[in-house]
Protein backbone atom coordinates (compact mmCIF):
# COMPACT_ATOMS: atom_id res chain seq x y z
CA UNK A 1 102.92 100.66 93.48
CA UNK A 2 103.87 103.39 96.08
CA UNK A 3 107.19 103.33 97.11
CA UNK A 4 108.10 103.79 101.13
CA UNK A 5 111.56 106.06 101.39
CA UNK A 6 110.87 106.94 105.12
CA UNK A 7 108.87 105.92 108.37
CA UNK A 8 109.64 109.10 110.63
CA UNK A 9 113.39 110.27 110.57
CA UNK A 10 114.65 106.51 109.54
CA UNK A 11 115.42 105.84 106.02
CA UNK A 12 113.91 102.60 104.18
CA UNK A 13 117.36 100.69 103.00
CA UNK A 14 117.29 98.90 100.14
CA UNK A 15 117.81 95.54 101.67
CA UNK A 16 115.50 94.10 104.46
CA UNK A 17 113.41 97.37 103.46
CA UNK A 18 110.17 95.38 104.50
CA UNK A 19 111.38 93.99 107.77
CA UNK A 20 113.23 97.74 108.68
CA UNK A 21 109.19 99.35 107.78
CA UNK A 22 107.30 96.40 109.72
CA UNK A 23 110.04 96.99 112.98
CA UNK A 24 109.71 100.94 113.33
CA UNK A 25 105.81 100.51 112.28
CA UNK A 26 105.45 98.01 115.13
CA UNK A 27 107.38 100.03 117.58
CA UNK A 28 104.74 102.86 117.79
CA UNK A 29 101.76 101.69 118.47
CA UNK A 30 98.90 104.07 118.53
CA UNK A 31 101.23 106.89 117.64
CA UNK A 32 100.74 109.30 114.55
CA UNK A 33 103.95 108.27 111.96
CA UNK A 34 104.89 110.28 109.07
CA UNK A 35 105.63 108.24 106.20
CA UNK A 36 107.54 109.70 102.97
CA UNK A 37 106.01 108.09 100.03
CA UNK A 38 106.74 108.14 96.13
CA UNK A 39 103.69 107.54 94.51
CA UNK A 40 104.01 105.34 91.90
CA UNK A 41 107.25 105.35 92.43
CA UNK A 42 108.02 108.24 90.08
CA UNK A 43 107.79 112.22 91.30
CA UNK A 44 108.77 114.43 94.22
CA UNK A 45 108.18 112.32 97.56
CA UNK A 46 104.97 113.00 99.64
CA UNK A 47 104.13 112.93 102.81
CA UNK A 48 101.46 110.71 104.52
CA UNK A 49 100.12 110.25 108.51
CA UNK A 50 99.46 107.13 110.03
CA UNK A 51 98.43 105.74 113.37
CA UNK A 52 99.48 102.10 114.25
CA UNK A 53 96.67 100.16 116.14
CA UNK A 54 97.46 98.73 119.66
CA UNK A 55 99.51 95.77 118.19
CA UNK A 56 101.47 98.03 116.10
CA UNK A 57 100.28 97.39 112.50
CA UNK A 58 98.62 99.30 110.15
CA UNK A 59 96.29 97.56 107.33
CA UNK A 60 98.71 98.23 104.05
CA UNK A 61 100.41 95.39 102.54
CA UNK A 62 104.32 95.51 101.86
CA UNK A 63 106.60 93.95 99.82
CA UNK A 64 110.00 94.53 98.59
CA UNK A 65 110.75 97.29 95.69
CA UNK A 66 112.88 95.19 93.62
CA UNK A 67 113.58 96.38 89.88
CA UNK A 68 115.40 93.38 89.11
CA UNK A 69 116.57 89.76 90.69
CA UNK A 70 119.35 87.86 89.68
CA UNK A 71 118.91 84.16 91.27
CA UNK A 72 122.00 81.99 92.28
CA UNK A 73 122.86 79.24 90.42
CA UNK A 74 125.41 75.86 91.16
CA UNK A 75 127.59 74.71 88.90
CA UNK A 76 127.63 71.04 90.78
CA UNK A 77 126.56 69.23 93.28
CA UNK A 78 128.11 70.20 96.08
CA UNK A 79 127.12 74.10 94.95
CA UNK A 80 123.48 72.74 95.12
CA UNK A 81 124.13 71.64 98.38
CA UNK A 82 125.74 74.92 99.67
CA UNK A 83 122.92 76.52 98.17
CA UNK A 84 119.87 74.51 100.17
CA UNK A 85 122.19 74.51 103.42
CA UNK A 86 122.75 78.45 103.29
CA UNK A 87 118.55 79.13 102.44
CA UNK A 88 117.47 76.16 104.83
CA UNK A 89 119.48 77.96 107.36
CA UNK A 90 118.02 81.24 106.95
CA UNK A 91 114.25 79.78 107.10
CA UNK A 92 115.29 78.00 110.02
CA UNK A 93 116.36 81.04 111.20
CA UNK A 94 112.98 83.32 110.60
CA UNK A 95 110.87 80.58 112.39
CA UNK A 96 113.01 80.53 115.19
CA UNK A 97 112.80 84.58 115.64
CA UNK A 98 109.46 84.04 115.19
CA UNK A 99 109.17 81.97 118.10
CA UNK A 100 111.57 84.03 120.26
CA UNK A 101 109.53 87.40 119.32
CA UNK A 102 105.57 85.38 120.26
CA UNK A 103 107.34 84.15 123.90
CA UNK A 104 109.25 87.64 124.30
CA UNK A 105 105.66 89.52 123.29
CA UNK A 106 107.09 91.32 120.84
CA UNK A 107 104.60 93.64 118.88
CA UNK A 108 106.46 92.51 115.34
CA UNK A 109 105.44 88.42 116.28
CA UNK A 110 102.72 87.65 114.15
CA UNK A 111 101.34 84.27 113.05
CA UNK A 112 99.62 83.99 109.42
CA UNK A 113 96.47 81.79 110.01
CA UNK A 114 94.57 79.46 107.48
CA UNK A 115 93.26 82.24 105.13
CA UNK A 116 96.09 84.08 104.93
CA UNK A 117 98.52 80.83 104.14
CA UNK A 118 95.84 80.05 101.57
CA UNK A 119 95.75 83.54 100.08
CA UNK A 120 99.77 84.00 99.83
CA UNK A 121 100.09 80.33 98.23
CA UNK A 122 97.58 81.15 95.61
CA UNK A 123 99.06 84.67 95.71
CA UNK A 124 103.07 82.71 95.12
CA UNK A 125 101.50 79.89 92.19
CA UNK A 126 99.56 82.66 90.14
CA UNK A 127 103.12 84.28 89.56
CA UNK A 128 104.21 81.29 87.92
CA UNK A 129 107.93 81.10 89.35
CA UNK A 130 108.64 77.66 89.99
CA UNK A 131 111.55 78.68 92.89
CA UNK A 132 109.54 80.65 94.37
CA UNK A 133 106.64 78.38 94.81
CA UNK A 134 108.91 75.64 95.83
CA UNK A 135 110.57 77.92 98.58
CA UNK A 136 107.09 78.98 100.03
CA UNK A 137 105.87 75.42 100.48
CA UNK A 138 109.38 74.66 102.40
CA UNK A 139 108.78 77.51 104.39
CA UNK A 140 105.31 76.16 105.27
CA UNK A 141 106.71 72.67 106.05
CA UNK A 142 109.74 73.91 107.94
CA UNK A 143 107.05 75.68 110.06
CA UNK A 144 104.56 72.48 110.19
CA UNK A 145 107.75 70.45 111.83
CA UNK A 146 108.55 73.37 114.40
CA UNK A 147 104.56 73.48 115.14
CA UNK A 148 104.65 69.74 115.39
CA UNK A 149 108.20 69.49 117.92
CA UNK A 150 105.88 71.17 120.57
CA UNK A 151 105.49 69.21 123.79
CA UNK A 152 101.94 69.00 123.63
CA UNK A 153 99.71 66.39 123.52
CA UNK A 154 98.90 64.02 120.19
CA UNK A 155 102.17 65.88 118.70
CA UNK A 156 105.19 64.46 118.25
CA UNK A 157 107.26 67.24 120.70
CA UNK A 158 104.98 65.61 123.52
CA UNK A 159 106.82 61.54 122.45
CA UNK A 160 110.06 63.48 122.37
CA UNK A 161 109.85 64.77 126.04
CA UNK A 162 108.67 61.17 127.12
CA UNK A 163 111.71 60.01 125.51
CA UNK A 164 114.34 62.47 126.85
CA UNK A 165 112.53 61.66 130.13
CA UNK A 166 113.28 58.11 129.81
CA UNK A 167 117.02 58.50 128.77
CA UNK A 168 117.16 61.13 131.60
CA UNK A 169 116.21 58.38 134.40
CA UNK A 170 117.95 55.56 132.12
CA UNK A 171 114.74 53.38 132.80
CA UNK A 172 111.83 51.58 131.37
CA UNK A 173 109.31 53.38 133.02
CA UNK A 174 109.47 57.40 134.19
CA UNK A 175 108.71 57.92 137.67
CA UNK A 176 105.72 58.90 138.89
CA UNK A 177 106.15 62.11 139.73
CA UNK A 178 107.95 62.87 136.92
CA UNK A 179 105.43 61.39 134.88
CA UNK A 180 102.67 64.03 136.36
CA UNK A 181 105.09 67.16 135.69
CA UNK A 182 105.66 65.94 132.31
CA UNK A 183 101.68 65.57 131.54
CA UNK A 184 101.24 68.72 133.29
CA UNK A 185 103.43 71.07 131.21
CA UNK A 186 101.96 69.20 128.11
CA UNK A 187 98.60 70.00 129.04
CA UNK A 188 99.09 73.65 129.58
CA UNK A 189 101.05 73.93 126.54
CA UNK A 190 98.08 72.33 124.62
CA UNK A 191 95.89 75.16 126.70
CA UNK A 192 98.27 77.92 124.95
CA UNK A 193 98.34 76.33 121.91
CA UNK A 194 94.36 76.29 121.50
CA UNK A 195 94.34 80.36 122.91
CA UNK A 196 96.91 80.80 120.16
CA UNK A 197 95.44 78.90 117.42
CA UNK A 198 92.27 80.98 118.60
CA UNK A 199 93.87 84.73 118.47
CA UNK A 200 95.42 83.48 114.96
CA UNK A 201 91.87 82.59 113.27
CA UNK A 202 90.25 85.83 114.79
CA UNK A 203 93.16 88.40 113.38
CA UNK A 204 93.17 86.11 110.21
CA UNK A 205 89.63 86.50 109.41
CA UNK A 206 89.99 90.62 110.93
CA UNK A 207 92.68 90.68 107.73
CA UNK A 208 90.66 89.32 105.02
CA UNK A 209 87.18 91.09 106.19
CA UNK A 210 88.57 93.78 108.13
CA UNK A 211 85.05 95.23 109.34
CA UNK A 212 84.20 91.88 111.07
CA UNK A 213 86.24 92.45 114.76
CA UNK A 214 84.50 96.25 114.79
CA UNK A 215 80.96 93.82 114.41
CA UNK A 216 81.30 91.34 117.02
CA UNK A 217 82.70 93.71 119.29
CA UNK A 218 79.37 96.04 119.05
């Protein structure tokens, strides 16, 4: 694999290497980068021009250059605990960026769709590490419950709001008119939710046939 030392005049650290490349990739768009590369990751570093598209990506897949890992490990149970708290905590974290970056229109927020879920599952099984595999599906189910807190309709986040609203008023029944502003944000937030779902499933299928948006826009 090649190895990335610089995007432009900013070094590549070691750590967060793949979030620091996706950033400064996703902060030009449609600009021509130069990208020192190591091919191979052996040799005298080249030197390689790239143009971000609109949304400030560019179709090369990245992933960490790490020679070797050396996992935690507890020594009882209250290590295991610290342990799940301090990596629950950063997932929780990473959705919630996530989030911030989609309602800030941030050219780094990017959803994975279906195929692409699918494709980095089988992608996290066929290496056959067990912790790995087991963090990836907590990931995905830490992102299911976010998905699902939503205040739209047929969701839980929609029961949630009708609850708060209830507490709120301290009453059996929510006023009327509160009642209409509360459907009323849930149905435009179900509106969103189906344009986003939408925008996901197109750039998912662009990623796995990449020719197919350059088709069905001729």
């Amino acid at each position: 694999d090649d190895v990335v030392l610089r995007v432009g005049d900013i070094r590549i650290p070691a750590q967060d290497g793949v979030k620091a490349f996706v950033n400064e990739i996703g902060s030009k768009p449609e600009e021509t980068i130069e990208l020192s590369i190591r091919k191979h990751g052996e040799g005298e570093p080249i030197t390689k021009a790239v143009t971000p598209n609109k949304d400030g990506r560019i179709m090369v897949q990245v992933k960490p250059n790490v020679a070797e890992m050396n996992r935690k490990t507890a020594d009882d149970v209250g290590g295991v605990l610290n342990l799940a708290s301090s990596e629950y905590n950063r997932l929780l974290y990473d959705i919630v960026d996530g989030y911030s970056s989609v309602v800030k229109g941030s050219s780094k927020a990017e959803f994975a769709g279906p195929l692409s879920m699918a494709q980095m599952g089988s992608n996290t099984v066929s290496t056959g590490d067990v912790a790995e595999t087991f963090l990836f599906f907590a990931a995905l189910n830490l992102n299911l419950a976010a998905a699902n807190a939503l205040p739209i309709p047929g969701l839980d986040g929609a029961r949630v709001v009708s609850l708060l609203a209830l507490a709120l008023y301290g009453k059996r029944e929510i006023p009327e008119k509160a009642q209409q502003t509360i459907e009323i944000v849930t149905e435009i937030s179900g509106l969103l939710l189906v344009i986003l779902v939408a925008n996901v499933l197109f750039a998912d299928i662009g990623r796995v046939v990449p020719s197919l948006p350059a088709l069905l826009k001729n």
